[in-house]
N, C-alpha and C. Protein backbone atom coordinates (compact mmCIF):
# COMPACT_ATOMS: atom_id res chain seq x y z
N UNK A 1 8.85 15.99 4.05
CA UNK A 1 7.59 15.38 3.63
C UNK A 1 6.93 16.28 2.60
N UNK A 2 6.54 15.53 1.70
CA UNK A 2 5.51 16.62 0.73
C UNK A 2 4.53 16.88 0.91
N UNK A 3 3.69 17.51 -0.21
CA UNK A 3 2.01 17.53 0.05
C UNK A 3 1.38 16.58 0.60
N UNK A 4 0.22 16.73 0.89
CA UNK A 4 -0.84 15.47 0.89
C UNK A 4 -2.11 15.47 0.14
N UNK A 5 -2.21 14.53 -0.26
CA UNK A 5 -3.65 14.34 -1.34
C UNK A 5 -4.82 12.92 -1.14
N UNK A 6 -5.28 13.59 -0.45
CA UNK A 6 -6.54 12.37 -0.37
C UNK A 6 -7.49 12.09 -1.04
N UNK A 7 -7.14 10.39 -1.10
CA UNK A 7 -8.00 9.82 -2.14
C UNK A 7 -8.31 8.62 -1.55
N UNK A 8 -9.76 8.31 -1.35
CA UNK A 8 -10.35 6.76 -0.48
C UNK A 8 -10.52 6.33 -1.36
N UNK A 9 -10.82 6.58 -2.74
CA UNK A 9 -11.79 5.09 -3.97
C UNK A 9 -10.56 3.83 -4.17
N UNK A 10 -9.60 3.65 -3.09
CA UNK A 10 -8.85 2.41 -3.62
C UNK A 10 -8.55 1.85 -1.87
N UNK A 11 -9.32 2.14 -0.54
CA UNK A 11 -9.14 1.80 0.15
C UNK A 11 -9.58 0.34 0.69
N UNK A 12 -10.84 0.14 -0.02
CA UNK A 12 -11.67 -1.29 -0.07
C UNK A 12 -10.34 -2.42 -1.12
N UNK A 13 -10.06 -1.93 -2.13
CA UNK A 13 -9.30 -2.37 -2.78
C UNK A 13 -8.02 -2.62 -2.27
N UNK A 14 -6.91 -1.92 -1.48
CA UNK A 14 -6.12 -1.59 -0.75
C UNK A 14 -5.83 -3.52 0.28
N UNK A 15 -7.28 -2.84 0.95
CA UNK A 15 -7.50 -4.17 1.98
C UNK A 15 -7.65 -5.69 1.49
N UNK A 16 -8.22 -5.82 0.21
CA UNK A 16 -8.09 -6.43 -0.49
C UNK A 16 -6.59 -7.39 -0.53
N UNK A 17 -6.18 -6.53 -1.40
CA UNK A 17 -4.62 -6.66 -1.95
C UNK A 17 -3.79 -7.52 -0.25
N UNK A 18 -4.25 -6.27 0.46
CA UNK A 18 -3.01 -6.69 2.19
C UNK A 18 -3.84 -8.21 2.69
N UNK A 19 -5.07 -8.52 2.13
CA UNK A 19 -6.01 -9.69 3.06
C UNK A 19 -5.86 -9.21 4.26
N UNK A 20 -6.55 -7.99 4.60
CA UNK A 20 -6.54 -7.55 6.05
C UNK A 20 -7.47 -6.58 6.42
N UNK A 21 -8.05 -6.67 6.99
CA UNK A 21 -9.25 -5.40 7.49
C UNK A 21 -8.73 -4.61 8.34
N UNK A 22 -7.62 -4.78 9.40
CA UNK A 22 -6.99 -3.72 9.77
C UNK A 22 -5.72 -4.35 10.59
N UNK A 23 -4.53 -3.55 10.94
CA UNK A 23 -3.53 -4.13 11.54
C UNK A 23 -3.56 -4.15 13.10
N UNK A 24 -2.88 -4.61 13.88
CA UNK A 24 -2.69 -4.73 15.06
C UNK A 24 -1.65 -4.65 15.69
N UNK A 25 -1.62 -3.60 16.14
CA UNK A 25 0.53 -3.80 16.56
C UNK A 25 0.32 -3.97 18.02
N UNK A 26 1.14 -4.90 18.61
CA UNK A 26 1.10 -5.23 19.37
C UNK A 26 2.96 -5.00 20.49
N UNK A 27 2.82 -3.60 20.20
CA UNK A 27 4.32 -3.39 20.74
C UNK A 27 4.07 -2.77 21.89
N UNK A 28 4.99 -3.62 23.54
CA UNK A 28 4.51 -3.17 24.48
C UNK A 28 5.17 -2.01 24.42
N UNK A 29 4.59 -1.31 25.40
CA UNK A 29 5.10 0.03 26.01
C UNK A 29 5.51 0.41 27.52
N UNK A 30 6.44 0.71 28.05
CA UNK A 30 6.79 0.58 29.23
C UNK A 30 5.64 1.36 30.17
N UNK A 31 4.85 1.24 31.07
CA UNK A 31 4.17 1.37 32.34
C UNK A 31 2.79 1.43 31.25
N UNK A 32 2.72 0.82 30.32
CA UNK A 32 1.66 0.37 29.60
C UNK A 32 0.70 -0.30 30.24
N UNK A 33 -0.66 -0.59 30.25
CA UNK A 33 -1.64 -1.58 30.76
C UNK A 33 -2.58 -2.14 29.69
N UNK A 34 -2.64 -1.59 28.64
CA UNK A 34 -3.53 -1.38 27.45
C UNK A 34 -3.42 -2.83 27.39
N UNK A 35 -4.28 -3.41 26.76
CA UNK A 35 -3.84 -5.27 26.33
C UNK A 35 -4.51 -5.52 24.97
N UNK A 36 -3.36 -6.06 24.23
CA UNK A 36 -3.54 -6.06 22.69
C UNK A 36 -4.95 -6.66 22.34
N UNK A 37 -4.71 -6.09 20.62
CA UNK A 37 -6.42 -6.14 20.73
C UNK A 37 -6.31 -7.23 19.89
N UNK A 38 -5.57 -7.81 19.46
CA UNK A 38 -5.49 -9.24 18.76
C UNK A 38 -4.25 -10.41 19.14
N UNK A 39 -4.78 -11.57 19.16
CA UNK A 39 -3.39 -11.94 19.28
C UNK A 39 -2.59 -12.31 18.06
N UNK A 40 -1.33 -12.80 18.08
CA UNK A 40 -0.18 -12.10 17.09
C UNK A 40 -0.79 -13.82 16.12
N UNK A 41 -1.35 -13.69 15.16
CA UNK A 41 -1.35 -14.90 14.11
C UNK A 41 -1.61 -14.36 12.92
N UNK A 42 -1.03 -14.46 12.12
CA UNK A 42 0.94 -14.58 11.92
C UNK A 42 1.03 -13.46 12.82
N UNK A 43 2.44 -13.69 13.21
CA UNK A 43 3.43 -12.62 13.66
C UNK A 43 4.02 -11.58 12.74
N UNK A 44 4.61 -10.58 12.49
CA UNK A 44 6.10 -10.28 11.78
C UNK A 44 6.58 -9.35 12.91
N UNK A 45 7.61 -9.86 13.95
CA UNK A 45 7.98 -8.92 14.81
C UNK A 45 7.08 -8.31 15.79
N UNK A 46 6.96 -7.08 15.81
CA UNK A 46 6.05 -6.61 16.46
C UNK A 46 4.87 -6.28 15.92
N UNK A 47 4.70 -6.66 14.77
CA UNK A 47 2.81 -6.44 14.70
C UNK A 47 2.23 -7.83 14.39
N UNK A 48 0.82 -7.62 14.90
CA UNK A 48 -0.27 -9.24 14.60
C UNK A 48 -1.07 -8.33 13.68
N UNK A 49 -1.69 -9.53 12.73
CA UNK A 49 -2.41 -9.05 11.75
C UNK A 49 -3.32 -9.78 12.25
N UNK A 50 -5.22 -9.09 12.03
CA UNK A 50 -5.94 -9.35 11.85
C UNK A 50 -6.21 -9.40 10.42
N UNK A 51 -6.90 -11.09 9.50
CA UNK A 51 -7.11 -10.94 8.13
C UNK A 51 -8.22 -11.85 8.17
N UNK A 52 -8.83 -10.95 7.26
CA UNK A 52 -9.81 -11.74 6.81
C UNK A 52 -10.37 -13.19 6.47
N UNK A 53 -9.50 -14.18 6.57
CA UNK A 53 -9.72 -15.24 5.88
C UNK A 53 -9.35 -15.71 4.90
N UNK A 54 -8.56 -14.75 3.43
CA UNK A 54 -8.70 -14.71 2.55
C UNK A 54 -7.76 -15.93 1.77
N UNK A 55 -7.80 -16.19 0.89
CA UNK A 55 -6.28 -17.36 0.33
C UNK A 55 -5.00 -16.26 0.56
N UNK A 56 -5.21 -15.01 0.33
CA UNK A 56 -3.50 -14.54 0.48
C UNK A 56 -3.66 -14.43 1.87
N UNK A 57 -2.54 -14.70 2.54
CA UNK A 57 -1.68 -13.98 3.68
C UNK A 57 -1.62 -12.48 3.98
N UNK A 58 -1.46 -12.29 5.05
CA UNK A 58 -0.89 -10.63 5.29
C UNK A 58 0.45 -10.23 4.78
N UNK A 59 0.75 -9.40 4.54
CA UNK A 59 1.86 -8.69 3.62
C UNK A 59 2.81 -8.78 4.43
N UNK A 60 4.37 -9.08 3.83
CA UNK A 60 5.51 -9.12 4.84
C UNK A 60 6.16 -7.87 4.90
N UNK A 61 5.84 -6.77 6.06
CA UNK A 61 6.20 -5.72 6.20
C UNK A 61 7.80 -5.46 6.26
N UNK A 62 8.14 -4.41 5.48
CA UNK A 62 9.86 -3.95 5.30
C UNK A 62 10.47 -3.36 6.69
N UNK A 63 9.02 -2.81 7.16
CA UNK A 63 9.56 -2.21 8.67
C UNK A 63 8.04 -2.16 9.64
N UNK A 64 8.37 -1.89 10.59
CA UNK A 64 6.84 -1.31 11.70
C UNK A 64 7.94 -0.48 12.38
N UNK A 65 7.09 -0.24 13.02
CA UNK A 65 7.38 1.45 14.42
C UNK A 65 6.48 1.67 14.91
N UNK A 66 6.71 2.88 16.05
CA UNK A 66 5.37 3.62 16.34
C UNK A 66 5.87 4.95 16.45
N UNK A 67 4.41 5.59 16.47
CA UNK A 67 4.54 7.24 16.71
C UNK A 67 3.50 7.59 17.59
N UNK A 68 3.69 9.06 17.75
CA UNK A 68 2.86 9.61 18.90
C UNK A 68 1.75 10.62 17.70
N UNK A 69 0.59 10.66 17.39
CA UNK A 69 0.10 10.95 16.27
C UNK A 69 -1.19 11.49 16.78
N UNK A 70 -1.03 13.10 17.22
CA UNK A 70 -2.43 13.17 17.70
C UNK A 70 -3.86 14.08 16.84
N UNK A 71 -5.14 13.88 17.09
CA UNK A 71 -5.81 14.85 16.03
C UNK A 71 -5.87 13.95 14.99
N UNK A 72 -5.78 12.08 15.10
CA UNK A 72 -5.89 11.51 13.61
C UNK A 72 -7.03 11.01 14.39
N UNK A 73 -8.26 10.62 13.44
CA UNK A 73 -9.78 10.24 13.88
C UNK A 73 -9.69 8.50 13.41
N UNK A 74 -10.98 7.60 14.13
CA UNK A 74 -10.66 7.01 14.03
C UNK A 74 -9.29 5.53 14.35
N UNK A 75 -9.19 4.39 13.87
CA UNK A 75 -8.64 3.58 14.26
C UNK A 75 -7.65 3.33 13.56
N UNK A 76 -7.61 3.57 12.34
CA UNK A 76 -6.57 2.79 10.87
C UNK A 76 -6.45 3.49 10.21
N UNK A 77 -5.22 3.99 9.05
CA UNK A 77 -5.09 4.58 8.27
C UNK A 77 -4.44 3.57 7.63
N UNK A 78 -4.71 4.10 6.08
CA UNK A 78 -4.01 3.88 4.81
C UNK A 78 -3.15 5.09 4.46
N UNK A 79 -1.95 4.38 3.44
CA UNK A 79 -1.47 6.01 2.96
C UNK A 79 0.01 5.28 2.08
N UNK A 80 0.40 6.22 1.19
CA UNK A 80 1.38 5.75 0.48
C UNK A 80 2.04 7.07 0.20
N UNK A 81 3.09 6.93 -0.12
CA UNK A 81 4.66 7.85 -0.04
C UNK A 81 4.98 7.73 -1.32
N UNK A 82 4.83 8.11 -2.32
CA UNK A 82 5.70 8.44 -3.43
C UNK A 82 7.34 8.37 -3.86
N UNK A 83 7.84 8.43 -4.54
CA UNK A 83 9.46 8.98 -4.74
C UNK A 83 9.61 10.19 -4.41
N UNK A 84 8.49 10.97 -4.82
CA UNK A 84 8.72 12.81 -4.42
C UNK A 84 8.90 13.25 -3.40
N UNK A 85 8.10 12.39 -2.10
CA UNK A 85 7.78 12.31 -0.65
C UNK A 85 6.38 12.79 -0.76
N UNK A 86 5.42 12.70 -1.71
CA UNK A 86 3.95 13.32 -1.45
C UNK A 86 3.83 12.42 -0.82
N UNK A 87 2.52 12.52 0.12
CA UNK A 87 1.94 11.58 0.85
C UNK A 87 0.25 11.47 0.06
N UNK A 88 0.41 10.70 -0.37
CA UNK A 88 -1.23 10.07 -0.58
C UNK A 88 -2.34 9.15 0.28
N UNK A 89 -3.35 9.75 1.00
CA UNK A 89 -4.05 8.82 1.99
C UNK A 89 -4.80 8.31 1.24
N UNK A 90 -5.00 7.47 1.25
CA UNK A 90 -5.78 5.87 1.04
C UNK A 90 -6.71 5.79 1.67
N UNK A 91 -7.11 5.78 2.79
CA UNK A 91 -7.93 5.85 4.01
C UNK A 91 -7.58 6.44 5.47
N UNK A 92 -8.51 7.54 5.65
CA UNK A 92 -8.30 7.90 6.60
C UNK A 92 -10.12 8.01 7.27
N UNK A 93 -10.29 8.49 8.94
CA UNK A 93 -11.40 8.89 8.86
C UNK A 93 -10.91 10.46 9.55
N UNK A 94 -11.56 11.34 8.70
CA UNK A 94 -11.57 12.49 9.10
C UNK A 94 -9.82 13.41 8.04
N UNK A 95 -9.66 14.20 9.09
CA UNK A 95 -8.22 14.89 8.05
C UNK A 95 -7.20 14.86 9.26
N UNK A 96 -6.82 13.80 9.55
CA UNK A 96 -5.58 14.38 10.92
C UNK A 96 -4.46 14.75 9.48
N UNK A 97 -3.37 14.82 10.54
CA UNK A 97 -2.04 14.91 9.92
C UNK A 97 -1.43 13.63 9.99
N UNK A 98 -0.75 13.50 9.32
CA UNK A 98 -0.23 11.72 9.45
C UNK A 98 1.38 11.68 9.29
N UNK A 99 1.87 12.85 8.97
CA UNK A 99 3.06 13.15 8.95
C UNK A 99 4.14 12.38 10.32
N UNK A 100 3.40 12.37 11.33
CA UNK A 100 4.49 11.53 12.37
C UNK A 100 4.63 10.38 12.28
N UNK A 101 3.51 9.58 11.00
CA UNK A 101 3.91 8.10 10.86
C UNK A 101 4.75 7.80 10.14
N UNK A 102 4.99 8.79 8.70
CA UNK A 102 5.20 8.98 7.97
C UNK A 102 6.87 8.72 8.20
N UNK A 103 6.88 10.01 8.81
CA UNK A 103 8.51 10.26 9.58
C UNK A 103 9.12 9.32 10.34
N UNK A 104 8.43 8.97 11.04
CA UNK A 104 8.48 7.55 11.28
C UNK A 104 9.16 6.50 10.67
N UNK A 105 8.35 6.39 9.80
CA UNK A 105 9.21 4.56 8.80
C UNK A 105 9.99 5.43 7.94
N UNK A 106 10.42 6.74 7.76
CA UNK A 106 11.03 7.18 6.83
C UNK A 106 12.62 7.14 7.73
N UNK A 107 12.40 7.10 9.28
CA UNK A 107 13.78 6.88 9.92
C UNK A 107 14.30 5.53 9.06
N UNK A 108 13.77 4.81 9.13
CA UNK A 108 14.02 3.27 8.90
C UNK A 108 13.92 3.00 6.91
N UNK A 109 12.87 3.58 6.31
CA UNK A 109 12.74 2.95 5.05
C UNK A 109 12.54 4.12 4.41
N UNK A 110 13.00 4.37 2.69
CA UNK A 110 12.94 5.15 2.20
C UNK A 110 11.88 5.43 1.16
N UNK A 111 10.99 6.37 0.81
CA UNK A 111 9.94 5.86 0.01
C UNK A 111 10.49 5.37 -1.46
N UNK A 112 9.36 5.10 -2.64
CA UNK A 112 8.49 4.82 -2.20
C UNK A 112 7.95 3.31 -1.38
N UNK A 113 6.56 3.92 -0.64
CA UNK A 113 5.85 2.57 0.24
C UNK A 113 5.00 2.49 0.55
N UNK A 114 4.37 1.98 0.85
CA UNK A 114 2.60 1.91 1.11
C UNK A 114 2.74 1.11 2.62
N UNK A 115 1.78 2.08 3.40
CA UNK A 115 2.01 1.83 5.23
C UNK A 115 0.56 1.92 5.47
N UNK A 116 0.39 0.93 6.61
CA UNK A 116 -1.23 0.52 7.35
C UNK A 116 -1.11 0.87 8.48
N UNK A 117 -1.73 1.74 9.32
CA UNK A 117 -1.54 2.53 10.86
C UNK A 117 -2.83 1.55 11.46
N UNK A 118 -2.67 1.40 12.72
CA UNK A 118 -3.25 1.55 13.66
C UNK A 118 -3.14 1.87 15.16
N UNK A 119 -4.33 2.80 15.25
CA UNK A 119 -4.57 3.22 17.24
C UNK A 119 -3.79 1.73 18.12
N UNK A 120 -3.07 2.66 19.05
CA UNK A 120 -2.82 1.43 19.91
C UNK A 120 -3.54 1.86 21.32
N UNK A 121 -2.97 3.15 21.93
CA UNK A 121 -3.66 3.94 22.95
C UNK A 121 -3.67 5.16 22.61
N UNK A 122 -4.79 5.56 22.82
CA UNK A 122 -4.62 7.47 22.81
C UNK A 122 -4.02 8.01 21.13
N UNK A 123 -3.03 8.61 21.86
CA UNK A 123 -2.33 9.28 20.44
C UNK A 123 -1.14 7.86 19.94
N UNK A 124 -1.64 7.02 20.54
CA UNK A 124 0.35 6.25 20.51
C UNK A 124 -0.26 5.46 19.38
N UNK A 125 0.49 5.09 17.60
CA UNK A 125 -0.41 4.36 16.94
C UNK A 125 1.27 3.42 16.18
N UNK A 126 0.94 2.49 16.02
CA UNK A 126 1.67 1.64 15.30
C UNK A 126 1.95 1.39 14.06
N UNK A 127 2.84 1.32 12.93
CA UNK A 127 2.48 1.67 11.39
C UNK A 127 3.35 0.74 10.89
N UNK A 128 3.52 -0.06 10.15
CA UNK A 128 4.23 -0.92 8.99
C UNK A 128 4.13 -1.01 7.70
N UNK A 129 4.61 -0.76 6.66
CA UNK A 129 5.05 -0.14 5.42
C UNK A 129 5.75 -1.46 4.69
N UNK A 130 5.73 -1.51 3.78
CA UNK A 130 6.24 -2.34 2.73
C UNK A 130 6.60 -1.53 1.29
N UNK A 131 7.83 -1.86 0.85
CA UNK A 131 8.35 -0.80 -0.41
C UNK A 131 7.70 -1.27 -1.65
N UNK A 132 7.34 -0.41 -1.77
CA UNK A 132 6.73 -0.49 -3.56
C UNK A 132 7.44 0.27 -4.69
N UNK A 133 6.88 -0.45 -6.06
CA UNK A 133 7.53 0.10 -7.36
C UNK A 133 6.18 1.31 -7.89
N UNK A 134 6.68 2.13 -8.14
CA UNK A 134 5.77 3.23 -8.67
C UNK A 134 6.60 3.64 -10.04
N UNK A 135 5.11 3.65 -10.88
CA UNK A 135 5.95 4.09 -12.36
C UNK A 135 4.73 5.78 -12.62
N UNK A 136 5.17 6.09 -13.42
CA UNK A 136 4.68 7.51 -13.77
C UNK A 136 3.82 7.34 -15.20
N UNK A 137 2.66 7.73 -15.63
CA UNK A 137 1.96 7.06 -16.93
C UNK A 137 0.92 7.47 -17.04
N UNK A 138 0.27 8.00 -18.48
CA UNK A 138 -0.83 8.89 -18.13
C UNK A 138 -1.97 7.54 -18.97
N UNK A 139 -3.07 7.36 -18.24
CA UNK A 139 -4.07 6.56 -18.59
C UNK A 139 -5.24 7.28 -18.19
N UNK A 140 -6.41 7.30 -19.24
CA UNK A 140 -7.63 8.17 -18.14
C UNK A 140 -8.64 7.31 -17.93
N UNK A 141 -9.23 7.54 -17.04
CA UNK A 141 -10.78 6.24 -17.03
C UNK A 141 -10.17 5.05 -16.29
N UNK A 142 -9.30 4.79 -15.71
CA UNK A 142 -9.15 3.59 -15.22
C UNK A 142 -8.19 3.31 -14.03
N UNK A 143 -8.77 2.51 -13.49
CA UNK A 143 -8.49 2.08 -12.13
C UNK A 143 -6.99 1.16 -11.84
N UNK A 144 -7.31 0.23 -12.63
CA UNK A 144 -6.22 -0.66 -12.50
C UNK A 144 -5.81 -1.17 -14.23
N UNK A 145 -4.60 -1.59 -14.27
CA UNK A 145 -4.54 -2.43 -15.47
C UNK A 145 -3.46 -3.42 -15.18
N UNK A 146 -3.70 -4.38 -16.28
CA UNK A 146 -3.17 -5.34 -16.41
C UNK A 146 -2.52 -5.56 -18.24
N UNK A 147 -0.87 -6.17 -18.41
CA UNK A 147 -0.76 -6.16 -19.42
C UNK A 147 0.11 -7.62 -19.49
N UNK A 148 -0.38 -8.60 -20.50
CA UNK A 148 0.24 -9.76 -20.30
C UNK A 148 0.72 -9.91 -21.50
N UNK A 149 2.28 -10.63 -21.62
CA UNK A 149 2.86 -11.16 -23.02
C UNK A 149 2.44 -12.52 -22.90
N UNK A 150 2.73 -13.39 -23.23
CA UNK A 150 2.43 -15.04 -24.02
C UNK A 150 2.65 -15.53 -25.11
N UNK A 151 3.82 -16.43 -25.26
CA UNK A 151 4.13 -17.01 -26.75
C UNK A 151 3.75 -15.98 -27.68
N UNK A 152 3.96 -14.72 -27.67
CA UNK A 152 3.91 -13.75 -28.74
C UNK A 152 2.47 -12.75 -28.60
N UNK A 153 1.87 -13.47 -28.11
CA UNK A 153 0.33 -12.55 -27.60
C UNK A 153 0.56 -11.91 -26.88
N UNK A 154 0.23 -10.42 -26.92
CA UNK A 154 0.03 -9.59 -26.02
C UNK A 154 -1.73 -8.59 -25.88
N UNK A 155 -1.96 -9.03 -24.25
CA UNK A 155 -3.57 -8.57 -23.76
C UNK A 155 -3.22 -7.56 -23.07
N UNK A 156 -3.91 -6.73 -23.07
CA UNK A 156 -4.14 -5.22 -22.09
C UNK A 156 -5.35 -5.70 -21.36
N UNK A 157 -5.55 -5.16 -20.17
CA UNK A 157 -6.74 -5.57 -19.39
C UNK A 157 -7.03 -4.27 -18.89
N UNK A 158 -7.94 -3.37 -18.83
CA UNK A 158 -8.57 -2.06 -18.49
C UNK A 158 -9.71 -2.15 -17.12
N UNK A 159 -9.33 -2.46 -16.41
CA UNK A 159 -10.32 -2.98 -14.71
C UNK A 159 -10.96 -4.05 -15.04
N UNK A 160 -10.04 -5.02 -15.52
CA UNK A 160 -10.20 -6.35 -15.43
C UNK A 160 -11.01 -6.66 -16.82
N UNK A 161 -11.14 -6.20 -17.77
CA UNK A 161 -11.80 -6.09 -18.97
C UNK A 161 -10.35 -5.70 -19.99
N UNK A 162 -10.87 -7.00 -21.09
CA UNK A 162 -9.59 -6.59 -21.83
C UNK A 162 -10.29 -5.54 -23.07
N UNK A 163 -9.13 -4.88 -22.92
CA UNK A 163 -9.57 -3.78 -24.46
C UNK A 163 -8.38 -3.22 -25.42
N UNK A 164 -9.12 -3.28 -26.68
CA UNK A 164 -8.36 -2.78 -27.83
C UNK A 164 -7.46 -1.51 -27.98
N UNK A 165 -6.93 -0.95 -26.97
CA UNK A 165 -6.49 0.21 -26.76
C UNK A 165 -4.98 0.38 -27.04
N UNK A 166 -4.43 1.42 -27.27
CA UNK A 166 -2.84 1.64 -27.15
C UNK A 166 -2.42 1.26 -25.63
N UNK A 167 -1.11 0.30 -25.87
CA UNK A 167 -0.71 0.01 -24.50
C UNK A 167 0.35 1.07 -23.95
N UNK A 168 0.21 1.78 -22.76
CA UNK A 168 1.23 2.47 -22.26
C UNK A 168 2.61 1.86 -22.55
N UNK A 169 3.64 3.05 -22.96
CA UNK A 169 4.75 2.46 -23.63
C UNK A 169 6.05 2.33 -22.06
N UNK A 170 5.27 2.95 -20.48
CA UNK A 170 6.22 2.30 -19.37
C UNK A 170 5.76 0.91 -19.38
N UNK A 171 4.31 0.49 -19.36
CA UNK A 171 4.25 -0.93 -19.04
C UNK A 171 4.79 -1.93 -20.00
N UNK A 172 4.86 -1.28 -21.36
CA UNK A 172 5.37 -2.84 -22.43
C UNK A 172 7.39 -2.64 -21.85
N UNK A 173 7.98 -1.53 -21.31
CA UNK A 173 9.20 -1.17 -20.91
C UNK A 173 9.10 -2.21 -19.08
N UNK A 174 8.35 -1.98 -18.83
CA UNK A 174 8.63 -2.92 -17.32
C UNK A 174 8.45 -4.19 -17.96
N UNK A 175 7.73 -4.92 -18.37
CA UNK A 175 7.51 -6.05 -18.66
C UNK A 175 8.70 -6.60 -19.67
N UNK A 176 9.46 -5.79 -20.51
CA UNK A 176 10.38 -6.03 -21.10
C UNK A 176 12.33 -6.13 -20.25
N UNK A 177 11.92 -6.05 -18.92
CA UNK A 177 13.19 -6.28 -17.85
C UNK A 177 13.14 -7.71 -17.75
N UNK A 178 11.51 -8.82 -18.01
CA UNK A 178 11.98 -9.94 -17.82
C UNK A 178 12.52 -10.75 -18.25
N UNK A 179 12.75 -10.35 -19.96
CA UNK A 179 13.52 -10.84 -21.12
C UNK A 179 12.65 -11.81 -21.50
N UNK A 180 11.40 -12.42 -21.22
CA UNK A 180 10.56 -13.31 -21.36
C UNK A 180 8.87 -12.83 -21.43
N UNK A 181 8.05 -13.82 -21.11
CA UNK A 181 6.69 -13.91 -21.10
C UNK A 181 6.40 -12.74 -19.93
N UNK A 182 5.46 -12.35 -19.61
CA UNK A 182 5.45 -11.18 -18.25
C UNK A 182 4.20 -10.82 -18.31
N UNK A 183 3.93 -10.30 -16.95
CA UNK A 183 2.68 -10.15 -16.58
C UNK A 183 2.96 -8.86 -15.32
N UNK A 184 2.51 -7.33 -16.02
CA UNK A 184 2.24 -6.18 -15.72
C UNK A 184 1.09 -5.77 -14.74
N UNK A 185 1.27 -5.59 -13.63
CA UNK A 185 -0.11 -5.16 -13.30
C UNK A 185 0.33 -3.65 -12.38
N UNK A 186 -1.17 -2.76 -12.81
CA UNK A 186 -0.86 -1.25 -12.27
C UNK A 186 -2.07 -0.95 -11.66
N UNK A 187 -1.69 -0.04 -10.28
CA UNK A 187 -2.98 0.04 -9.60
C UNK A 187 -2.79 1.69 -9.88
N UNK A 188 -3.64 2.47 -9.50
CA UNK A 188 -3.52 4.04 -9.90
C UNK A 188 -3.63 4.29 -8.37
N UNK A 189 -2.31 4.77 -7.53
CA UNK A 189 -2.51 5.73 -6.37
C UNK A 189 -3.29 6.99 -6.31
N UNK A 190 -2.95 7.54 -7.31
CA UNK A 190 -3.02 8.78 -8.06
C UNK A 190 -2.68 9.97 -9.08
N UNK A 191 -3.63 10.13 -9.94
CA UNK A 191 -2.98 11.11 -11.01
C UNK A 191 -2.34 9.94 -12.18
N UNK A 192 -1.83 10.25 -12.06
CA UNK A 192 -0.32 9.70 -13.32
C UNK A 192 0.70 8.65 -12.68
N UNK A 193 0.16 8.81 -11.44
CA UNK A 193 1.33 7.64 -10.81
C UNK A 193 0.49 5.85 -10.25
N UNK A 194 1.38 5.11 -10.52
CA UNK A 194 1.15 3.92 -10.53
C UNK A 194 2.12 3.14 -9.81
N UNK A 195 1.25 2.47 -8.82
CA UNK A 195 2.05 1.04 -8.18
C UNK A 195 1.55 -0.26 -9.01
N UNK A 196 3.14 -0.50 -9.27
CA UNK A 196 3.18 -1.48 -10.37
C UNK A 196 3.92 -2.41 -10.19
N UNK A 197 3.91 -4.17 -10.63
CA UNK A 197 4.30 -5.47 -10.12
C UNK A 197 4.16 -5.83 -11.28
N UNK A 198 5.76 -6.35 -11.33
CA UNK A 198 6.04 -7.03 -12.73
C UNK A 198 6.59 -8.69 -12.05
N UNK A 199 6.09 -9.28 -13.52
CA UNK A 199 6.08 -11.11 -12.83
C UNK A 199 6.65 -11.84 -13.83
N UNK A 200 7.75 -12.37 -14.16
CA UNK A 200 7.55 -13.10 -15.27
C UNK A 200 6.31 -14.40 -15.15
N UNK A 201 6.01 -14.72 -16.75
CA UNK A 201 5.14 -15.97 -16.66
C UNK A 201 6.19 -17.48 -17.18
């Protein structure tokens, strides 16, 4: 596992993206009594999502597990895994270590991935992860971007505001795998690195 670097200004955003205010795993445990704190709608396996309401769905997780995770505050964590193995928290409350969740889906999935924890009892917490594309790119001032081709037009979008700027030369390179029209979008985990979703249009 690598460093860790915490950063909350994309955790509201985060929840957003999943349509979920927090997860629910609902995996029994043998001489368990605890009784889940949601019931499973949707399902995926062993976790129920609680969501908001929103038009998207909850995210179709690549894996869940659990770990024994003690000294983490709070109910839910955010956090994302790099290619390097840094660990970046997203949301946490307080500073546990998060490394046993980590290790965790890393039995099963390889980074990078972005994983949603939650308390089930005590130290015992539940985590599911979904693999993401991370590109490397230096942009300053901005949160998210967006870069769209169209019948020959090409828009940059700078946190949802389009602007006259030089376009990063990874995003016109991802958008150019679709051989067509495409639509770039980059969220900033941190630093220089970017989770990024390419679409053709």
């Amino acid at each position: 596992m690598g460093i860790f670097r915490k950063r909350e200004t994309y955790n509201a955003q985060m929840l957003r993206e999943a349509g979920l205010d927090r997860v629910v795993f609902n995996t029994p445990q043998p001489g368990s009594k605890s009784e889940p704190v949601a019931d499973r709608s949707p399902s995926f396996g062993d976790v129920g999502v609680e969501h908001l309401g929103t038009r998207r769905g909850p995210p179709g997780w690549d894996t869940t597990t659990t770990a024994d995770v003690p000294g983490v505050q709070g109910d839910s964590v955010e956090f994302v895994v790099l290619p390097s193995g840094d660990l970046i928290i997203t949301g946490e409350e307080g500073d546990g270590d998060l490394t046993p969740l980590a290790d965790a889906i890393e039995a099963r999935l390889s980074p990078p991935y972005k994983a949603t924890g939650s308390r089930q009892d005590g130290d015992l917490w539940g985590v599911g992860a979904r693999r993401i594309e991370v590109a490397q790119f230096a942009f300053p001032d901005a949160d998210t971007l967006e870069l769209s081709q169209s019948d020959g037009e090409t828009e940059l979008r700078v946190d949802g505001e389009p602007r006259d700027v030089a376009v990063p030369v990874e995003l016109q390179r991802l958008g150019g795998r679709t051989g067509g029209d495409f639509c770039v979008q980059a969220i900033r985990i941190d630093g220089d690195s970017w989770e990024v979703t390419v679409s053709p249009l």
